[in-house]
PDB file of N, CA and C in Angstrom:
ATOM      1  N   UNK A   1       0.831  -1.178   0.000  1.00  0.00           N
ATOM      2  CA  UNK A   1       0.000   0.000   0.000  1.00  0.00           C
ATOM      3  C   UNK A   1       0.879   1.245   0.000  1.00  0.00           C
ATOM      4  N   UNK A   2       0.178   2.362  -0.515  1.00  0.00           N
ATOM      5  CA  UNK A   2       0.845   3.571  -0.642  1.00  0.00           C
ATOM      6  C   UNK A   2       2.392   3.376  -1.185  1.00  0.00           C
ATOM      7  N   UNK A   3       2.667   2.649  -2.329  1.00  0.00           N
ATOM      8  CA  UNK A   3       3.645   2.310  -2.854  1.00  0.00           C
ATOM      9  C   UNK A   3       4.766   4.078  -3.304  1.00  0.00           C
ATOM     10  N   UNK A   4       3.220   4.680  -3.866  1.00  0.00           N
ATOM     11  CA  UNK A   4       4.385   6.087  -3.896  1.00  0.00           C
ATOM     12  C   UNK A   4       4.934   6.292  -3.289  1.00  0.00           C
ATOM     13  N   UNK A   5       4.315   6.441  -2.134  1.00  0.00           N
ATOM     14  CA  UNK A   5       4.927   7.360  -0.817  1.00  0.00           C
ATOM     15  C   UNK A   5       5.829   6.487  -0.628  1.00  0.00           C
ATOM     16  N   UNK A   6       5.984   5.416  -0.341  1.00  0.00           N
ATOM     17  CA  UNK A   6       7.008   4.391  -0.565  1.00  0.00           C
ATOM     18  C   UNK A   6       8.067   4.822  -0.883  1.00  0.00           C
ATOM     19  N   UNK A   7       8.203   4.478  -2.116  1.00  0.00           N
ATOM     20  CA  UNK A   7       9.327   4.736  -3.437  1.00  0.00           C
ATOM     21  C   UNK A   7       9.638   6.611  -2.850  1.00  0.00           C
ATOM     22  N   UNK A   8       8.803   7.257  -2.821  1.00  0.00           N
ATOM     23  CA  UNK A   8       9.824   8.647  -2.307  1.00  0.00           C
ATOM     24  C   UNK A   8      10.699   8.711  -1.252  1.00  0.00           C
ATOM     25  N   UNK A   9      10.344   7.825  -0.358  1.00  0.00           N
ATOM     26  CA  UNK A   9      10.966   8.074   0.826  1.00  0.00           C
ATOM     27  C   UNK A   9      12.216   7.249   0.387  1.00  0.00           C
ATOM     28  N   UNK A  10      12.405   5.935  -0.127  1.00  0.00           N
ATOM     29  CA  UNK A  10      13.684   5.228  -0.917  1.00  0.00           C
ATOM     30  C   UNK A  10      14.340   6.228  -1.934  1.00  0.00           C
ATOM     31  N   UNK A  11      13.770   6.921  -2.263  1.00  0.00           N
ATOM     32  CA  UNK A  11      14.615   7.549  -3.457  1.00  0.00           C
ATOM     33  C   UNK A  11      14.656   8.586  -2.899  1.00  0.00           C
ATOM     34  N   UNK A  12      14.791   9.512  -1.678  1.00  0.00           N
ATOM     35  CA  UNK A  12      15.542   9.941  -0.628  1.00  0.00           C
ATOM     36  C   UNK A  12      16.118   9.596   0.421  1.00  0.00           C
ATOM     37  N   UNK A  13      16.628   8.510   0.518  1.00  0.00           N
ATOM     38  CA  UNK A  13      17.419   7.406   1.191  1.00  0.00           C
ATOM     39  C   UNK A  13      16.952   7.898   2.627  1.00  0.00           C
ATOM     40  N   UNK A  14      15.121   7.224   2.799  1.00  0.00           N
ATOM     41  CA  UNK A  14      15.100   7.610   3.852  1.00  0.00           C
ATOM     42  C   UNK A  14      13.728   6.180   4.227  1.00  0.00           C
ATOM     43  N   UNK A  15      14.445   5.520   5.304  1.00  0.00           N
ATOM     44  CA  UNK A  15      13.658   4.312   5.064  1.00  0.00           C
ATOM     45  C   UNK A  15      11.823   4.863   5.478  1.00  0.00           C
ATOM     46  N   UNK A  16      11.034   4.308   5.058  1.00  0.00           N
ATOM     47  CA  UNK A  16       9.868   4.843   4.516  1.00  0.00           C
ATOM     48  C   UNK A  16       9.258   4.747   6.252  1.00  0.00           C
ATOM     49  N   UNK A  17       9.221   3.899   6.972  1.00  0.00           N
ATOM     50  CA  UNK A  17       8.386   4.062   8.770  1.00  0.00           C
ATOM     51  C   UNK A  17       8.786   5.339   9.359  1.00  0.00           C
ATOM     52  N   UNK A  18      10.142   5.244   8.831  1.00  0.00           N
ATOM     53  CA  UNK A  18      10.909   6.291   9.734  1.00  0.00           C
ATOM     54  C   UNK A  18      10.467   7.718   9.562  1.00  0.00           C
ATOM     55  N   UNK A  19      10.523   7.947   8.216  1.00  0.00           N
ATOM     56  CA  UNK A  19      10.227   8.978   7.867  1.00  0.00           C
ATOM     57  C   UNK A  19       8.376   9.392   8.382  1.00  0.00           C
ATOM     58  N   UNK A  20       7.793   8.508   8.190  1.00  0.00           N
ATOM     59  CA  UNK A  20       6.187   8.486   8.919  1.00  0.00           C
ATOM     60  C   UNK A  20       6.235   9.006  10.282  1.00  0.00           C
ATOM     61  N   UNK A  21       7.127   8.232  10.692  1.00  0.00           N
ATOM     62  CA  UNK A  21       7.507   8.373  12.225  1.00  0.00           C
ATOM     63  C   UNK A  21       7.808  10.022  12.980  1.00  0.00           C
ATOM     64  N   UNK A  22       8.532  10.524  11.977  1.00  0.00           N
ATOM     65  CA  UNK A  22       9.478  11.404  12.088  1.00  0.00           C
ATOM     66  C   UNK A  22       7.861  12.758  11.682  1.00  0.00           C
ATOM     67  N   UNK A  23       7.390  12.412  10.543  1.00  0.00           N
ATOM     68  CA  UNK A  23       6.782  13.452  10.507  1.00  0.00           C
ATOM     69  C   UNK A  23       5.433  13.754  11.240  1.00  0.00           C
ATOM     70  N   UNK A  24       5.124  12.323  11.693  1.00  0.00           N
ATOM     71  CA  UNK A  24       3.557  12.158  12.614  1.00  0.00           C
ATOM     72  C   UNK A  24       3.738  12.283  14.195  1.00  0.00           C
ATOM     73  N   UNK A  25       5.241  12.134  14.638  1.00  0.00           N
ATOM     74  CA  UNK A  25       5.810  12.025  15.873  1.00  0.00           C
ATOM     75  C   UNK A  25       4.731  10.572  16.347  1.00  0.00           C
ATOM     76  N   UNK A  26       4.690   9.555  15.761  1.00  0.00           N
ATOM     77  CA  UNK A  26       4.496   8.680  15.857  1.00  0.00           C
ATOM     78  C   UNK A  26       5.102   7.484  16.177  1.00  0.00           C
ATOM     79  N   UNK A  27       4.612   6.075  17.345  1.00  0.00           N
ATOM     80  CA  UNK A  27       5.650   4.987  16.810  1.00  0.00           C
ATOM     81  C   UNK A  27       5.732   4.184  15.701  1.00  0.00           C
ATOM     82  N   UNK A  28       6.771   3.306  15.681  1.00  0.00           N
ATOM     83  CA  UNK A  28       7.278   2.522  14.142  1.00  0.00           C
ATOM     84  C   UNK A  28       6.268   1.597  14.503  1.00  0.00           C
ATOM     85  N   UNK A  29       5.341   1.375  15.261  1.00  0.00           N
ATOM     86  CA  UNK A  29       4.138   0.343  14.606  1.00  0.00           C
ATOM     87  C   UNK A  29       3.134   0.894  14.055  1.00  0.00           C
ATOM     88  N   UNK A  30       2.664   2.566  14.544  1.00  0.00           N
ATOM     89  CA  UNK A  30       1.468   2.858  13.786  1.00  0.00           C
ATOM     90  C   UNK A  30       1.781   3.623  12.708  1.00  0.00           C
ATOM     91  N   UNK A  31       3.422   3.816  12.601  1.00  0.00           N
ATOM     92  CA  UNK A  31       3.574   4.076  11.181  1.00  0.00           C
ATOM     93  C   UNK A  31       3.872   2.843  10.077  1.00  0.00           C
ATOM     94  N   UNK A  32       3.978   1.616  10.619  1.00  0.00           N
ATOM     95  CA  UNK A  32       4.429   0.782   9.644  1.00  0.00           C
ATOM     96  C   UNK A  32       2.437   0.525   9.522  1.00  0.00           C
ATOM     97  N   UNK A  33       1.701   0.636  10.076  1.00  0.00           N
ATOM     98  CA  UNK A  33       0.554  -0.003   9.822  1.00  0.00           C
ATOM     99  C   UNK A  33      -0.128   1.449   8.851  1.00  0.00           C
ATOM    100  N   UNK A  34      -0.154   2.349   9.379  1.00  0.00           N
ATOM    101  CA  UNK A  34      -0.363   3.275   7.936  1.00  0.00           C
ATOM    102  C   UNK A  34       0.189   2.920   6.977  1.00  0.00           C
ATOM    103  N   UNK A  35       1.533   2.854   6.736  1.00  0.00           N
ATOM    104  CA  UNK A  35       1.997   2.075   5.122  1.00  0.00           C
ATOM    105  C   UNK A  35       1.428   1.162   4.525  1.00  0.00           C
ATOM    106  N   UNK A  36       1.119   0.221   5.801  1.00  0.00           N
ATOM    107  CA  UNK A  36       0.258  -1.343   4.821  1.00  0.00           C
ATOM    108  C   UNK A  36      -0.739  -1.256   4.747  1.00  0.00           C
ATOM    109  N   UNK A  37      -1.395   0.363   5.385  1.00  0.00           N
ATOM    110  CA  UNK A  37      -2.641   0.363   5.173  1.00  0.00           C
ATOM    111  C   UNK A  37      -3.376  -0.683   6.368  1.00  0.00           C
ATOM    112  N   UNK A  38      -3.114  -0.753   7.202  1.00  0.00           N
ATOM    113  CA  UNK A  38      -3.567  -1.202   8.329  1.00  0.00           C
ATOM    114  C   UNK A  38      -4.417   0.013   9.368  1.00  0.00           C
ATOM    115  N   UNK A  39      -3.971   0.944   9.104  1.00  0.00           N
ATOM    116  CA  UNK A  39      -4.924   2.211   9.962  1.00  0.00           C
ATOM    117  C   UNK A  39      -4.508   3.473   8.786  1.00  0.00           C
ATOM    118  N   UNK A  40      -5.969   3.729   8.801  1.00  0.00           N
ATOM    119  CA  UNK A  40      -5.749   5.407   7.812  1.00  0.00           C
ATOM    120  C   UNK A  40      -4.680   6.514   7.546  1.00  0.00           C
ATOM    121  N   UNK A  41      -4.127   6.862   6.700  1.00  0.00           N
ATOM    122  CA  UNK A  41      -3.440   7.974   6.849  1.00  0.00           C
ATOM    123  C   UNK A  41      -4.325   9.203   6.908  1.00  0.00           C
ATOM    124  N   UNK A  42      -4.997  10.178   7.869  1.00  0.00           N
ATOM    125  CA  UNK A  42      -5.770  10.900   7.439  1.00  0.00           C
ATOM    126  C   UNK A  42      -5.077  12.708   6.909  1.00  0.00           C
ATOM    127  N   UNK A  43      -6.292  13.145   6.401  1.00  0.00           N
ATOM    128  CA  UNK A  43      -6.133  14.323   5.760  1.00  0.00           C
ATOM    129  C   UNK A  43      -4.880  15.059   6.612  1.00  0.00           C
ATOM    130  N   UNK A  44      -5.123  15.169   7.476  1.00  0.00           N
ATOM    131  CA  UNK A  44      -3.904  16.391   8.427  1.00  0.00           C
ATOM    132  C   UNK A  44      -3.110  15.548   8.837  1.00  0.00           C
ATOM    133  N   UNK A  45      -2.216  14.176   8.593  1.00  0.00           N
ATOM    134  CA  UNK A  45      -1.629  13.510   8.247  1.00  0.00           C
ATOM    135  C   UNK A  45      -0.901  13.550   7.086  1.00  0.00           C
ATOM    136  N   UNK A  46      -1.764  12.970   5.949  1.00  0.00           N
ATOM    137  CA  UNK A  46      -0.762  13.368   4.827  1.00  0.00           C
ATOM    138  C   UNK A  46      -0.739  15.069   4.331  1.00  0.00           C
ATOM    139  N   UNK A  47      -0.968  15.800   5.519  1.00  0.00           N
ATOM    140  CA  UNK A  47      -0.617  17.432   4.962  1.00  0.00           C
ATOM    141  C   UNK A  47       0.748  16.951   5.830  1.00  0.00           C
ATOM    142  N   UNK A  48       0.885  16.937   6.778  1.00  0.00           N
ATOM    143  CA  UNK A  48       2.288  16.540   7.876  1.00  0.00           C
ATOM    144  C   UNK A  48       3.594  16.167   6.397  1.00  0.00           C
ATOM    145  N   UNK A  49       3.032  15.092   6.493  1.00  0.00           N
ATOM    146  CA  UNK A  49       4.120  14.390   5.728  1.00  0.00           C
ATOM    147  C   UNK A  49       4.475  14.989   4.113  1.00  0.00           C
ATOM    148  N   UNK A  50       3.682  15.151   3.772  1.00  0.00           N
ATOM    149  CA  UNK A  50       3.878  16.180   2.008  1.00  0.00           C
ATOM    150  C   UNK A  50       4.487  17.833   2.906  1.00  0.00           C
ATOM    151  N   UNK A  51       4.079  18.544   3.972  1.00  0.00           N
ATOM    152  CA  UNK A  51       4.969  19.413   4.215  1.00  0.00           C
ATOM    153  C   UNK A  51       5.941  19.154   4.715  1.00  0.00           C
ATOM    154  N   UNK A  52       6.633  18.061   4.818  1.00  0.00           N
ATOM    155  CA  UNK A  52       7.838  17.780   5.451  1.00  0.00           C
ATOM    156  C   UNK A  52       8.620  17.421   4.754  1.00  0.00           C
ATOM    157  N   UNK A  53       8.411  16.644   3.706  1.00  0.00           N
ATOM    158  CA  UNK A  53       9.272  16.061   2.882  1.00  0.00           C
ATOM    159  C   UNK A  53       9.055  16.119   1.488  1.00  0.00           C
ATOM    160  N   UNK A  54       7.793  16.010   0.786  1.00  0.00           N
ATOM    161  CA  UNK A  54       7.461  16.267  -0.302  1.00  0.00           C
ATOM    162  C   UNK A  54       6.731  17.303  -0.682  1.00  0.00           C
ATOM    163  N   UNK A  55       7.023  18.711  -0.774  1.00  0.00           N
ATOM    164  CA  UNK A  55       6.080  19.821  -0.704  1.00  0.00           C
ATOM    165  C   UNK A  55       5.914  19.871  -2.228  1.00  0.00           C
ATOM    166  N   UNK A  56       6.917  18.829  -3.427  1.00  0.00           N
ATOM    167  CA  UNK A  56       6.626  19.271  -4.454  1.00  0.00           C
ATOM    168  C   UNK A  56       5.761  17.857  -5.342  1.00  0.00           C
ATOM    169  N   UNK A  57       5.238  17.421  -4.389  1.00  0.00           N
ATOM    170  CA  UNK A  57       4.608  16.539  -4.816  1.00  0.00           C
ATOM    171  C   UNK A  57       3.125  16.636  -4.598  1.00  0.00           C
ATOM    172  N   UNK A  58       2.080  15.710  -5.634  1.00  0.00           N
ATOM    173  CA  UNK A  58       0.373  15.956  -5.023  1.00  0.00           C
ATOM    174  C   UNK A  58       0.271  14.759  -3.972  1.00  0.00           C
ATOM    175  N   UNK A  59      -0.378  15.411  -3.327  1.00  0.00           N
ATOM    176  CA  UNK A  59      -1.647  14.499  -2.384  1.00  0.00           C
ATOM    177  C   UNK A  59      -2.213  13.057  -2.974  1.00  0.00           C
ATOM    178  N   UNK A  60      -2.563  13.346  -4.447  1.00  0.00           N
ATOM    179  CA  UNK A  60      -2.874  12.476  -4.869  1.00  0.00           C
ATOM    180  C   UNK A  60      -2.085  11.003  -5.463  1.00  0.00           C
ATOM    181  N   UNK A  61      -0.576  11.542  -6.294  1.00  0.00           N
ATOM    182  CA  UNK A  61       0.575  10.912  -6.414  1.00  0.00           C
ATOM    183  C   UNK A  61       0.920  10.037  -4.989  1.00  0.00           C
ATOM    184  N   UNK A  62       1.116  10.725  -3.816  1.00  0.00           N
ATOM    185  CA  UNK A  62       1.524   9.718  -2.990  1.00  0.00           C
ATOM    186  C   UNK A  62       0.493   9.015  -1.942  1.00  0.00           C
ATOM    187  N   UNK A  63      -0.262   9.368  -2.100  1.00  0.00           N
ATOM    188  CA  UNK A  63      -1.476   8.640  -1.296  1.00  0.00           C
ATOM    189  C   UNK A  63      -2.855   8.129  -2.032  1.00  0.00           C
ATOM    190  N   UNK A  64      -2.908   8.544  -3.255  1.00  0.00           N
ATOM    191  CA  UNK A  64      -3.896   7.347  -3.747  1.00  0.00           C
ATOM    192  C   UNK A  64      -3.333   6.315  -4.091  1.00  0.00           C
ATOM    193  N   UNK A  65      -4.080   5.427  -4.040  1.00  0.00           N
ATOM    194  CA  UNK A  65      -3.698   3.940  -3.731  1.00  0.00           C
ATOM    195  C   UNK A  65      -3.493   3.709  -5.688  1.00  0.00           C
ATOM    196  N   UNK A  66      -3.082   2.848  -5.874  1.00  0.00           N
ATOM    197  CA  UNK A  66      -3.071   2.084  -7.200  1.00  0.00           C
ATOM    198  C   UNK A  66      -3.793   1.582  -7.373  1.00  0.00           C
ATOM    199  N   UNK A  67      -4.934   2.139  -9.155  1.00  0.00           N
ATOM    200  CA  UNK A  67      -5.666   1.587  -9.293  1.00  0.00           C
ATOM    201  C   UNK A  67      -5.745  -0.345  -9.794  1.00  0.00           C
ATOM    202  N   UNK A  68      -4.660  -0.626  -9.911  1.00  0.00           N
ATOM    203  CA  UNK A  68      -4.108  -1.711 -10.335  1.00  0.00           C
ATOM    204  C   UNK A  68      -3.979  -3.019  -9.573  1.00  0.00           C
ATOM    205  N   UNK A  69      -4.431  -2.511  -8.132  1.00  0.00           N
ATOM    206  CA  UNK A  69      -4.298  -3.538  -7.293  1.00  0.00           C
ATOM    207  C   UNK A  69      -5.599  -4.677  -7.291  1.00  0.00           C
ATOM    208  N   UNK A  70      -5.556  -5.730  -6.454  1.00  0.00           N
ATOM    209  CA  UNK A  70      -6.768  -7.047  -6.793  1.00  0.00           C
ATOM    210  C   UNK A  70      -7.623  -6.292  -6.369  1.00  0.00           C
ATOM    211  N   UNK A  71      -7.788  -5.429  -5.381  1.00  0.00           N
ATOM    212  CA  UNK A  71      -8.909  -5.126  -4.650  1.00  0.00           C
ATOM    213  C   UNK A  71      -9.701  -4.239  -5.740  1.00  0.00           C
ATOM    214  N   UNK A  72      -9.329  -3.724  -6.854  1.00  0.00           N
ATOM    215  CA  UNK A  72     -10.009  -2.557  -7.597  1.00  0.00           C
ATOM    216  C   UNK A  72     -10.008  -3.798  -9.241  1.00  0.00           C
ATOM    217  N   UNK A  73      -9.928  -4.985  -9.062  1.00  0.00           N
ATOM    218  CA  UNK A  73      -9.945  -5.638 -10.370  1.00  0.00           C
ATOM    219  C   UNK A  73     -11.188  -6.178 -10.564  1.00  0.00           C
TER     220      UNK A  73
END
């Protein structure tokens, strides 16, 4: 889940919980479970994290899900 947001945080050599962690002042379990999509990322959440690290990126790029996955087939 949230594979973008994923891949940005790797292609700023920044392992992807951590960075959750870092911007939600959260722990590495309820940020690893936002990644898998185990608990919501919500709206004033992913504003946190796109102003922290990706201000030049959309909302939509790193947090809509892929339409490609089984669940949308």
């Amino acid at each position: 889940m949230l594979n973008n947001l994923k891949a940005e945080f790797v292609r700023c050599n920044i392992e992807p919980y951590v960075g959750v962690m870092n911007a939600l002042c959260c722990s590495e379990k309820t940020a690893r479970n936002k990644l898998n999509g185990v608990s919501p990322v919500t709206v004033p959440e992913a504003a946190k994290i796109i102003n922290k690290y990706f201000p030049k990126h959309s909302v939509e790029y790193l947090f809509i899900e892929d339409l490609n996955t089984s669940e949308h087939k």
